[in-house]
C-alpha atoms as a PDB file:
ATOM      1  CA  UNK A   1      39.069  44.897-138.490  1.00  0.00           C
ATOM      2  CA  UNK A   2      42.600  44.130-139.523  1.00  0.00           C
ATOM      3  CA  UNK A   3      42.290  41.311-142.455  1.00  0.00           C
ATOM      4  CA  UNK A   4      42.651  37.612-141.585  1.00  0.00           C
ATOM      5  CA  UNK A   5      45.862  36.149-142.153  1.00  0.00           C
ATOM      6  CA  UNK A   6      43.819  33.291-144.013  1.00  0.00           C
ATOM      7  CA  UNK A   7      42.482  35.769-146.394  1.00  0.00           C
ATOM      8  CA  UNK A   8      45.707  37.308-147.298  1.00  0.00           C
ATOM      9  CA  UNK A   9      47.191  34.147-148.270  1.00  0.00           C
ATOM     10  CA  UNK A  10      48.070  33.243-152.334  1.00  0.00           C
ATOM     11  CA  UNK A  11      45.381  30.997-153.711  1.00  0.00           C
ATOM     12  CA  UNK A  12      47.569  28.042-154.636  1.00  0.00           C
ATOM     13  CA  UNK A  13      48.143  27.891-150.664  1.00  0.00           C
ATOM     14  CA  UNK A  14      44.721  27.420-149.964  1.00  0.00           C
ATOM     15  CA  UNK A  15      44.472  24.822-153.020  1.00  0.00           C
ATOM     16  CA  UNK A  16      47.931  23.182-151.495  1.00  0.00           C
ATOM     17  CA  UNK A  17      45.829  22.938-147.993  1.00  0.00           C
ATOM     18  CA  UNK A  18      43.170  21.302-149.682  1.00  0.00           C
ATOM     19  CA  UNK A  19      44.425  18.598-151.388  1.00  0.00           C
ATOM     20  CA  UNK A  20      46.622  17.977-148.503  1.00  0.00           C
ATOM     21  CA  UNK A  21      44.165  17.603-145.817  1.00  0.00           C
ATOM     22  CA  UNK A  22      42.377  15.061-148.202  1.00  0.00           C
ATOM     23  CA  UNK A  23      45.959  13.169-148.516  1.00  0.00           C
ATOM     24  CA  UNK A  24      46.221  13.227-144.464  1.00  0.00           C
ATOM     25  CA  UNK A  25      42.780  11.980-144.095  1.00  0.00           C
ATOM     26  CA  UNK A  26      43.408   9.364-146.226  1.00  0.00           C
ATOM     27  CA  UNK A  27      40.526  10.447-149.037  1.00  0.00           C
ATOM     28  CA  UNK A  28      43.251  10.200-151.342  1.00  0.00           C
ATOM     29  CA  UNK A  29      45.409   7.205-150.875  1.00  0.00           C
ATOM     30  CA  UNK A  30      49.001   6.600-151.985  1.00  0.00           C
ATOM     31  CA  UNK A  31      49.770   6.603-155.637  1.00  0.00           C
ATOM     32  CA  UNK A  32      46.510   7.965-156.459  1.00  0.00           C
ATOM     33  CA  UNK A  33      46.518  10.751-159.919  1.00  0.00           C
ATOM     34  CA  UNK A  34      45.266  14.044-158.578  1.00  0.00           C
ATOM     35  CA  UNK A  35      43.665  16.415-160.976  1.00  0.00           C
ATOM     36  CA  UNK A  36      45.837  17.789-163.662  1.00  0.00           C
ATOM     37  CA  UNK A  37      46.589  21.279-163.873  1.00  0.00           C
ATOM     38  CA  UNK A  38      44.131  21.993-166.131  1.00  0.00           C
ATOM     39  CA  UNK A  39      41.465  20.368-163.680  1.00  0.00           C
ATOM     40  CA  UNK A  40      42.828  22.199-161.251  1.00  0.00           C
ATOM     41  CA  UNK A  41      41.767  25.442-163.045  1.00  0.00           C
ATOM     42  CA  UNK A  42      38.607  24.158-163.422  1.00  0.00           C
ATOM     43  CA  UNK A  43      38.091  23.433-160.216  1.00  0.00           C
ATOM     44  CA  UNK A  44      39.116  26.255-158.112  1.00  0.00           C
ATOM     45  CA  UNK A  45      38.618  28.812-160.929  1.00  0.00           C
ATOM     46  CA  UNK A  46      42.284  29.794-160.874  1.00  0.00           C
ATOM     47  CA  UNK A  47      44.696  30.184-163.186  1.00  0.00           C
ATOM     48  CA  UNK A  48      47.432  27.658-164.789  1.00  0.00           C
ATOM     49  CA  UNK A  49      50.494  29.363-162.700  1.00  0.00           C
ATOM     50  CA  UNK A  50      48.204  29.106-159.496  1.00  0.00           C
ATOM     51  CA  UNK A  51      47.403  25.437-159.742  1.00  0.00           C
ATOM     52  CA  UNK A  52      51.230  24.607-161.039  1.00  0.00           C
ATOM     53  CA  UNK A  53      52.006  26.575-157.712  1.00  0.00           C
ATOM     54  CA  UNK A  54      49.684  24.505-155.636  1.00  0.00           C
ATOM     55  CA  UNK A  55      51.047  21.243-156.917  1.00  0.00           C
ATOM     56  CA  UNK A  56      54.662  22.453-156.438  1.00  0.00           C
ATOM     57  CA  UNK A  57      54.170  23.145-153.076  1.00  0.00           C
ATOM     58  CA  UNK A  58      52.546  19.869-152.023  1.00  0.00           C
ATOM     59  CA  UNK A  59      55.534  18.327-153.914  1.00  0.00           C
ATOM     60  CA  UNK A  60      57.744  20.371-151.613  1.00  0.00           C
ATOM     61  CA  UNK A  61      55.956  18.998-148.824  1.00  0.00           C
ATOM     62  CA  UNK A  62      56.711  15.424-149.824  1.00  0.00           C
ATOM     63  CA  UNK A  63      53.012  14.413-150.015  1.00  0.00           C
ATOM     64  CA  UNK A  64      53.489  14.155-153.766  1.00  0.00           C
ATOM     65  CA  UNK A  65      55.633  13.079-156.802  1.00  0.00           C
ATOM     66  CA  UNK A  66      55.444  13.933-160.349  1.00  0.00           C
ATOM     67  CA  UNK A  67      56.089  11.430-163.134  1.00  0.00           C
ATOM     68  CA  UNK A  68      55.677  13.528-166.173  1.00  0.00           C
ATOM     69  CA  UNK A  69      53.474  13.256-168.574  1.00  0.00           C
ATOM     70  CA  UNK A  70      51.574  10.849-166.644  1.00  0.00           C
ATOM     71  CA  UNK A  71      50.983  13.698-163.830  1.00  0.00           C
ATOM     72  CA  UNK A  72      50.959  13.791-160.386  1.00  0.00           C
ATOM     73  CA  UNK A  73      50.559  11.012-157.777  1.00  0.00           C
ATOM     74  CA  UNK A  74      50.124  10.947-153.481  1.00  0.00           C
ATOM     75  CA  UNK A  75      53.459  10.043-152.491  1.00  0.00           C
ATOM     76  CA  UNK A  76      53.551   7.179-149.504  1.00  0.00           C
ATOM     77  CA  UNK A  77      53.032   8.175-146.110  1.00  0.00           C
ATOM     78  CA  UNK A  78      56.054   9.476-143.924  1.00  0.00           C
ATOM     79  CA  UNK A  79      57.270   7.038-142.078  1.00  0.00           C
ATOM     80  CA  UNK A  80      56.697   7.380-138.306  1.00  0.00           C
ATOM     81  CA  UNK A  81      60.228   7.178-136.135  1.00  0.00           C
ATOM     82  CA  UNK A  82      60.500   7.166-132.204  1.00  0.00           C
ATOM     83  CA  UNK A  83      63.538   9.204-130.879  1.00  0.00           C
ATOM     84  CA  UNK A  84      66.364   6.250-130.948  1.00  0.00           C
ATOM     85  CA  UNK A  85      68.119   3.877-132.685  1.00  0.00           C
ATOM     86  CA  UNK A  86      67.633   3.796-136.831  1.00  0.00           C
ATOM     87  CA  UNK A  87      67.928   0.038-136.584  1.00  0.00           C
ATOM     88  CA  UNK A  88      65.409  -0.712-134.113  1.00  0.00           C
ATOM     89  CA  UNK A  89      62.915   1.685-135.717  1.00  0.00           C
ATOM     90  CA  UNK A  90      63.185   0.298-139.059  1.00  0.00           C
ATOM     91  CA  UNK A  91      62.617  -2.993-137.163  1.00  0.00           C
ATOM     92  CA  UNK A  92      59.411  -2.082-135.290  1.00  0.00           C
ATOM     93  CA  UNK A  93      58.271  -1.141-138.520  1.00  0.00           C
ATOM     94  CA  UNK A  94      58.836  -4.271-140.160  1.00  0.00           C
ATOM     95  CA  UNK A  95      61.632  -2.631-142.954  1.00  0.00           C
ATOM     96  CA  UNK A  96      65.396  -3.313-143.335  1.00  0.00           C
ATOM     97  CA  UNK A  97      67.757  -0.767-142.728  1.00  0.00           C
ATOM     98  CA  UNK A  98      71.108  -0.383-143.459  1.00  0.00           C
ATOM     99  CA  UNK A  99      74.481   1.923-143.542  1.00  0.00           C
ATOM    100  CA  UNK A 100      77.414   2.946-145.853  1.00  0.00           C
ATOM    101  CA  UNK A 101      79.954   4.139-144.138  1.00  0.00           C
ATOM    102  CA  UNK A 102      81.252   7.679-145.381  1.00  0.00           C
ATOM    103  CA  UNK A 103      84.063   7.655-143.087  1.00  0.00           C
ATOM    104  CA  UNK A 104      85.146   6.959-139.443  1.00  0.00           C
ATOM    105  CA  UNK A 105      87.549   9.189-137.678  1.00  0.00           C
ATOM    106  CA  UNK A 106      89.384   9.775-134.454  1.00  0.00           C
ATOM    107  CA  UNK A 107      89.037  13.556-133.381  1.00  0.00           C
ATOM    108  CA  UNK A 108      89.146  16.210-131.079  1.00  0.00           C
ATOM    109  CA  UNK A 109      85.992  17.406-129.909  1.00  0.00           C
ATOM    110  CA  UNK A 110      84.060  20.320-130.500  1.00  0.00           C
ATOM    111  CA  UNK A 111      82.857  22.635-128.475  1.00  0.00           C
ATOM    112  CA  UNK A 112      79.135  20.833-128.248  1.00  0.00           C
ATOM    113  CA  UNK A 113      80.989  17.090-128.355  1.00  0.00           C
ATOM    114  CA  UNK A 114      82.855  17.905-125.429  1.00  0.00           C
ATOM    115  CA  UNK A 115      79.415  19.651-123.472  1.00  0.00           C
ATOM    116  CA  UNK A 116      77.018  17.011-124.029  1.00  0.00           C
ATOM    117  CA  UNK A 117      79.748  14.025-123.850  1.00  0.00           C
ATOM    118  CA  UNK A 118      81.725  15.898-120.309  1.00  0.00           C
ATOM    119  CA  UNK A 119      84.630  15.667-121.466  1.00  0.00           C
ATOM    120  CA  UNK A 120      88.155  16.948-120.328  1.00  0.00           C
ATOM    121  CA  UNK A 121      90.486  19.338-122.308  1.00  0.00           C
ATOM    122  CA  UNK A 122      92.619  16.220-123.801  1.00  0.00           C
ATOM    123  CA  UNK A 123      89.924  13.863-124.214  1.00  0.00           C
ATOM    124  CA  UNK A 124      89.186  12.671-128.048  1.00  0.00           C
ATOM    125  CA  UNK A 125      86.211  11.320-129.543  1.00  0.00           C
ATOM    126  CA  UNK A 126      85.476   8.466-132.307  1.00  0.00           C
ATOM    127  CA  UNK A 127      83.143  10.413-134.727  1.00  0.00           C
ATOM    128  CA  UNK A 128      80.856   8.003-137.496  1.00  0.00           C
ATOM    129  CA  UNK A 129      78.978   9.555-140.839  1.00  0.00           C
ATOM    130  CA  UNK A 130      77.100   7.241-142.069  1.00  0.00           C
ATOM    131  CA  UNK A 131      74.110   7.264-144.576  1.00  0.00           C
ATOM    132  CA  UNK A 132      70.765   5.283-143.386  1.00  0.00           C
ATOM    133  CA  UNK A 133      68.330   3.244-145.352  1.00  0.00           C
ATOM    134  CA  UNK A 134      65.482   1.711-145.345  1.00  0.00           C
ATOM    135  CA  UNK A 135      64.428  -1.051-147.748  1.00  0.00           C
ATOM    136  CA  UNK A 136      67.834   0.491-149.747  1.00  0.00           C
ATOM    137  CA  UNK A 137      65.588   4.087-149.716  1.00  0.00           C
ATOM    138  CA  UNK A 138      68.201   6.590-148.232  1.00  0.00           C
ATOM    139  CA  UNK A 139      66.304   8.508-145.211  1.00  0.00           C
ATOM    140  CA  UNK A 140      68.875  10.029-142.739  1.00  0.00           C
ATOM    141  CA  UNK A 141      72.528  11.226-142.366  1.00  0.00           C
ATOM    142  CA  UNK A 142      73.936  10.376-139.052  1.00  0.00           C
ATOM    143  CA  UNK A 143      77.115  12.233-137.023  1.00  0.00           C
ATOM    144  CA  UNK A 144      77.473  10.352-134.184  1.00  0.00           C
ATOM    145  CA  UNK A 145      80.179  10.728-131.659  1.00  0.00           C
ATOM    146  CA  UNK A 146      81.560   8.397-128.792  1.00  0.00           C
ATOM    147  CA  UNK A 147      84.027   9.239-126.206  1.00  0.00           C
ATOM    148  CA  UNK A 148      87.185   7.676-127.400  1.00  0.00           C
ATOM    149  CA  UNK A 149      88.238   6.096-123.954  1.00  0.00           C
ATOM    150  CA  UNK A 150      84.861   4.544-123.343  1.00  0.00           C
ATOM    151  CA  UNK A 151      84.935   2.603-127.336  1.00  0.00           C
ATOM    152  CA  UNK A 152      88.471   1.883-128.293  1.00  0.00           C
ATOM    153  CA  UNK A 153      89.007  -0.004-131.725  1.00  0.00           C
ATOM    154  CA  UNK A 154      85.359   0.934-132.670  1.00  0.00           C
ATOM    155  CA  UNK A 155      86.615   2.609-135.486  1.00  0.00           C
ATOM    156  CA  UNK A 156      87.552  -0.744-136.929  1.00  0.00           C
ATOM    157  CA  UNK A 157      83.904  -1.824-136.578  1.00  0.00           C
ATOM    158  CA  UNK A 158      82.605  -1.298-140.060  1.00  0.00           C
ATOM    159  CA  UNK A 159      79.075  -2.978-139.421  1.00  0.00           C
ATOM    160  CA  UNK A 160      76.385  -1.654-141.036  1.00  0.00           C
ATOM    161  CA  UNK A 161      73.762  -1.980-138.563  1.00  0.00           C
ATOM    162  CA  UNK A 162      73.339  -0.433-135.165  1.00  0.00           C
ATOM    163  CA  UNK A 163      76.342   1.318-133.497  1.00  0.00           C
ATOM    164  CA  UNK A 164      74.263   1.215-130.459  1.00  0.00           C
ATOM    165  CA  UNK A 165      74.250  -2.973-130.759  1.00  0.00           C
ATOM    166  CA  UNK A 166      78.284  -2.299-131.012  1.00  0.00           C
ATOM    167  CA  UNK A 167      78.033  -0.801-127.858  1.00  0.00           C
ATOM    168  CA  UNK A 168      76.085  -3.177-126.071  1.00  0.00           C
ATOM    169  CA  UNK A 169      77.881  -6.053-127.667  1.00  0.00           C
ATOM    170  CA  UNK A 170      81.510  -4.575-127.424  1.00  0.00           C
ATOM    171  CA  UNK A 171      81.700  -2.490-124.837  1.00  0.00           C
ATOM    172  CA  UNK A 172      78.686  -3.506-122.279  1.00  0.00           C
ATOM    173  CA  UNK A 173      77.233   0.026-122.390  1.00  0.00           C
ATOM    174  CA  UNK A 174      73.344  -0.129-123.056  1.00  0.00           C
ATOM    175  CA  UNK A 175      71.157   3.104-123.852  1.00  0.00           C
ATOM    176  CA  UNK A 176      68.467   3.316-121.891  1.00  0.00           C
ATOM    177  CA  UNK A 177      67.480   6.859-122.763  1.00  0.00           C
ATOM    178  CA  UNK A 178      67.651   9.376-125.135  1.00  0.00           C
ATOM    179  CA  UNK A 179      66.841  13.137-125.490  1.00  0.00           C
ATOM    180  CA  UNK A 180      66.200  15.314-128.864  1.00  0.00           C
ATOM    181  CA  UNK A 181      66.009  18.464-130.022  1.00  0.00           C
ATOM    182  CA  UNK A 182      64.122  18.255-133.627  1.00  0.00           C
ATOM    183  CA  UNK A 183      64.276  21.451-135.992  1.00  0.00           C
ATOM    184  CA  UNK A 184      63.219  22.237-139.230  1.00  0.00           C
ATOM    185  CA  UNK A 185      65.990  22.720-141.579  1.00  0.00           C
ATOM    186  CA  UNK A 186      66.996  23.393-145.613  1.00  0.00           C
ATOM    187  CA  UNK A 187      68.758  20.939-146.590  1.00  0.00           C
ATOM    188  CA  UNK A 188      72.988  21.375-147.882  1.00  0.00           C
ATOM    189  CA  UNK A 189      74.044  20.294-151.013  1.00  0.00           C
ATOM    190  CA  UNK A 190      76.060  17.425-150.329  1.00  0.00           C
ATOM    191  CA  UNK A 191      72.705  16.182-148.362  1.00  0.00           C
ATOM    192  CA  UNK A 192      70.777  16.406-150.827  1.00  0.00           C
ATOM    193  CA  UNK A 193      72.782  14.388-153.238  1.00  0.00           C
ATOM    194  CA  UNK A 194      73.670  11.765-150.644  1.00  0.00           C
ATOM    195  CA  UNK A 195      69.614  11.558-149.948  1.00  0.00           C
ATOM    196  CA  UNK A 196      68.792  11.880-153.603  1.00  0.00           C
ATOM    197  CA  UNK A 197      66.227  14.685-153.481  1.00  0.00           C
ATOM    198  CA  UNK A 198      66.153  18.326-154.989  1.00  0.00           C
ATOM    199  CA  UNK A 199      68.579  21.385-154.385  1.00  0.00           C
ATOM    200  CA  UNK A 200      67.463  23.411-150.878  1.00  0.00           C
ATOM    201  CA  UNK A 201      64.480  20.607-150.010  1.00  0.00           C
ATOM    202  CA  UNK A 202      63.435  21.014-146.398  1.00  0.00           C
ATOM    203  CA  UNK A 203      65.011  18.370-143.712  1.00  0.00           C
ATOM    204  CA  UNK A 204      65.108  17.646-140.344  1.00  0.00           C
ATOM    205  CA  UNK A 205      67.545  17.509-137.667  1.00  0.00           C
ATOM    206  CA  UNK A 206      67.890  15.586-134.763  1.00  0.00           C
ATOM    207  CA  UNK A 207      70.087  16.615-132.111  1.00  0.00           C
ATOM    208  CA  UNK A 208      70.494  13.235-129.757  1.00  0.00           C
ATOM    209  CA  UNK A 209      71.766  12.816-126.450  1.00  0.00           C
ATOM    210  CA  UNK A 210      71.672   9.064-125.901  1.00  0.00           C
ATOM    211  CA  UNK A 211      72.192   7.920-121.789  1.00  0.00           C
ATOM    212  CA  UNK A 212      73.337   4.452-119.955  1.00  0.00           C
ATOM    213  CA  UNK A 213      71.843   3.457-116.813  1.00  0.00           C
ATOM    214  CA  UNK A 214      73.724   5.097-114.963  1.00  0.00           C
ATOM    215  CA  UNK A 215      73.144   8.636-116.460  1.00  0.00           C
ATOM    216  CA  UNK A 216      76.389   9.016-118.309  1.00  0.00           C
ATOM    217  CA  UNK A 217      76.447  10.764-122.183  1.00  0.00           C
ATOM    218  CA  UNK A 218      77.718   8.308-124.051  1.00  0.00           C
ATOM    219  CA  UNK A 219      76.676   9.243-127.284  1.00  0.00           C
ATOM    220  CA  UNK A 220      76.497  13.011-129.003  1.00  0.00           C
ATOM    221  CA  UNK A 221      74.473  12.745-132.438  1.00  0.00           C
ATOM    222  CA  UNK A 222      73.359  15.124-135.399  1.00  0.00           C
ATOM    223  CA  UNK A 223      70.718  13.404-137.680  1.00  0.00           C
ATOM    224  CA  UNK A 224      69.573  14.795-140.730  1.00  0.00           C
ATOM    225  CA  UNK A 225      66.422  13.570-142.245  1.00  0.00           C
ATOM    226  CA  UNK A 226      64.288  14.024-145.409  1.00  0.00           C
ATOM    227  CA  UNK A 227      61.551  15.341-144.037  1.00  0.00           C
ATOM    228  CA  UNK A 228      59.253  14.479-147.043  1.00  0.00           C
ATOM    229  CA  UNK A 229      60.128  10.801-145.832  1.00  0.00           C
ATOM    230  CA  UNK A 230      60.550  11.017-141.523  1.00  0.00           C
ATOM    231  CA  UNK A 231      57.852  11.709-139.309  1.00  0.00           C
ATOM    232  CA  UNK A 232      58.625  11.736-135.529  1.00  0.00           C
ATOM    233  CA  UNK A 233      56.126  10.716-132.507  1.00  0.00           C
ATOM    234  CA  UNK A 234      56.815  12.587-129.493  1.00  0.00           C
ATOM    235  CA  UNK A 235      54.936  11.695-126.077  1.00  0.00           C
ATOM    236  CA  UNK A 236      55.858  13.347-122.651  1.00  0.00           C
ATOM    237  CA  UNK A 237      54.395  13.075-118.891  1.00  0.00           C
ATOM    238  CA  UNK A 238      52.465  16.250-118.504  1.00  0.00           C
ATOM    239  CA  UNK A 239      52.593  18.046-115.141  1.00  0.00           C
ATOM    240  CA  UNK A 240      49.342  18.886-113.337  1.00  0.00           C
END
């Protein structure tokens, strides 16, 4: 028989699976030292490279953090988003979030701006990129993009809560639904210094389509998060 994928994997993935399934079940709690290296060696009867390779990976994964020498600790638990609004997230989950602006611009759409949003050949759109927070951790890059007839002089609103609150409050538009496409992604470098994490860490990114009541795009959004920080909960209606 052809051998298992599981047995053809490096050891420090199987040590990485380990300790992480005892960081998801909660065994090990945030914060918490995990074995050194050395222990690690011990334990698994490995080498130092293997265990180093182990712990690397878990740090990759955002379930850990290193604060040399003390060692390594569980990093906190992602926190858990529903598709939507930053601000009302944060919210739910009893944190604070905030923006800083990183500019505001009036623009001609692109090719997926004008597709999602329906827009005609001489339509424009007012484009936001803004970096999110929560309790002053940065999480997310939004791109969000309005059509410019439906939101003029938003440009000029510098708030740095919820653009969808803007809308409601401004404009009378309310979203009542919004659809995402969620990939896997490695983060740029001018994300990763604007989220403060290592060169080529992993992200996520949300493509948004946010909808009024009466089925019109109003909003076209790319967010990028850290993915060793954002979790997302997905439910659906399953057809029988």
């Amino acid at each position: 028989m052809p051998e298992s994928q599981a047995s053809r994997s490096p050891r420090y993935v199987g040590i990485a699976a380990d300790l992480r399934d005892r960081i998801l079940s909660q065994q090990l709690g945030p914060h918490t030292l995990l074995p050194s290296e050395r222990e690690l060696c011990e334990q698994y009867a490995v080498s130092r490279m293997t265990a180093r390779q182990a712990l690397t990976l878990l740090e990759s994964e955002g379930h850990v953090y290193r604060r040399p020498p003390r060692g390594t600790f569980v990093a906190e638990p992602r926190v858990r988003f529903r598709v939507g609004s930053f601000s009302h997230e944060a919210s739910r989950l009893g944190k604070v979030a905030t923006a800083r602006l990183l500019w505001a611009r009036d623009l001609p759409p692109e090719r997926a701006e004008r597709a999602a949003l329906d827009l005609g050949d001489d339509a424009r759109v007012h484009a936001f990129y803004r970096l999110r927070l929560m309790d002053d951790e940065p999480i997310a890059l939004e791109k969000s993009f309005y059509p410019a007839d439906l939101t003029p002089g938003i440009l000029d609103k510098t708030e740095d809560g919820s653009l969808w609150e803007i809308l409601s409050a401004s404009y009378g538009t309310d979203i009542v639904r919004c659809d995402a496409v969620i990939e896997s992604i490695i983060l740029n470098e001018e994300a990763t210094g604007l989220l403060k994490v290592r060169a080529a860490s992993p992200g996520t990114l949300l493509t948004r389509k946010s909808y009024d009541h009466t089925g019109r795009c109003v909003e076209y959004a790319q967010d990028v998060y850290r993915a060793d920080r954002a979790a997302f909960e997905v439910s659906a209606t399953v057809d029988t």
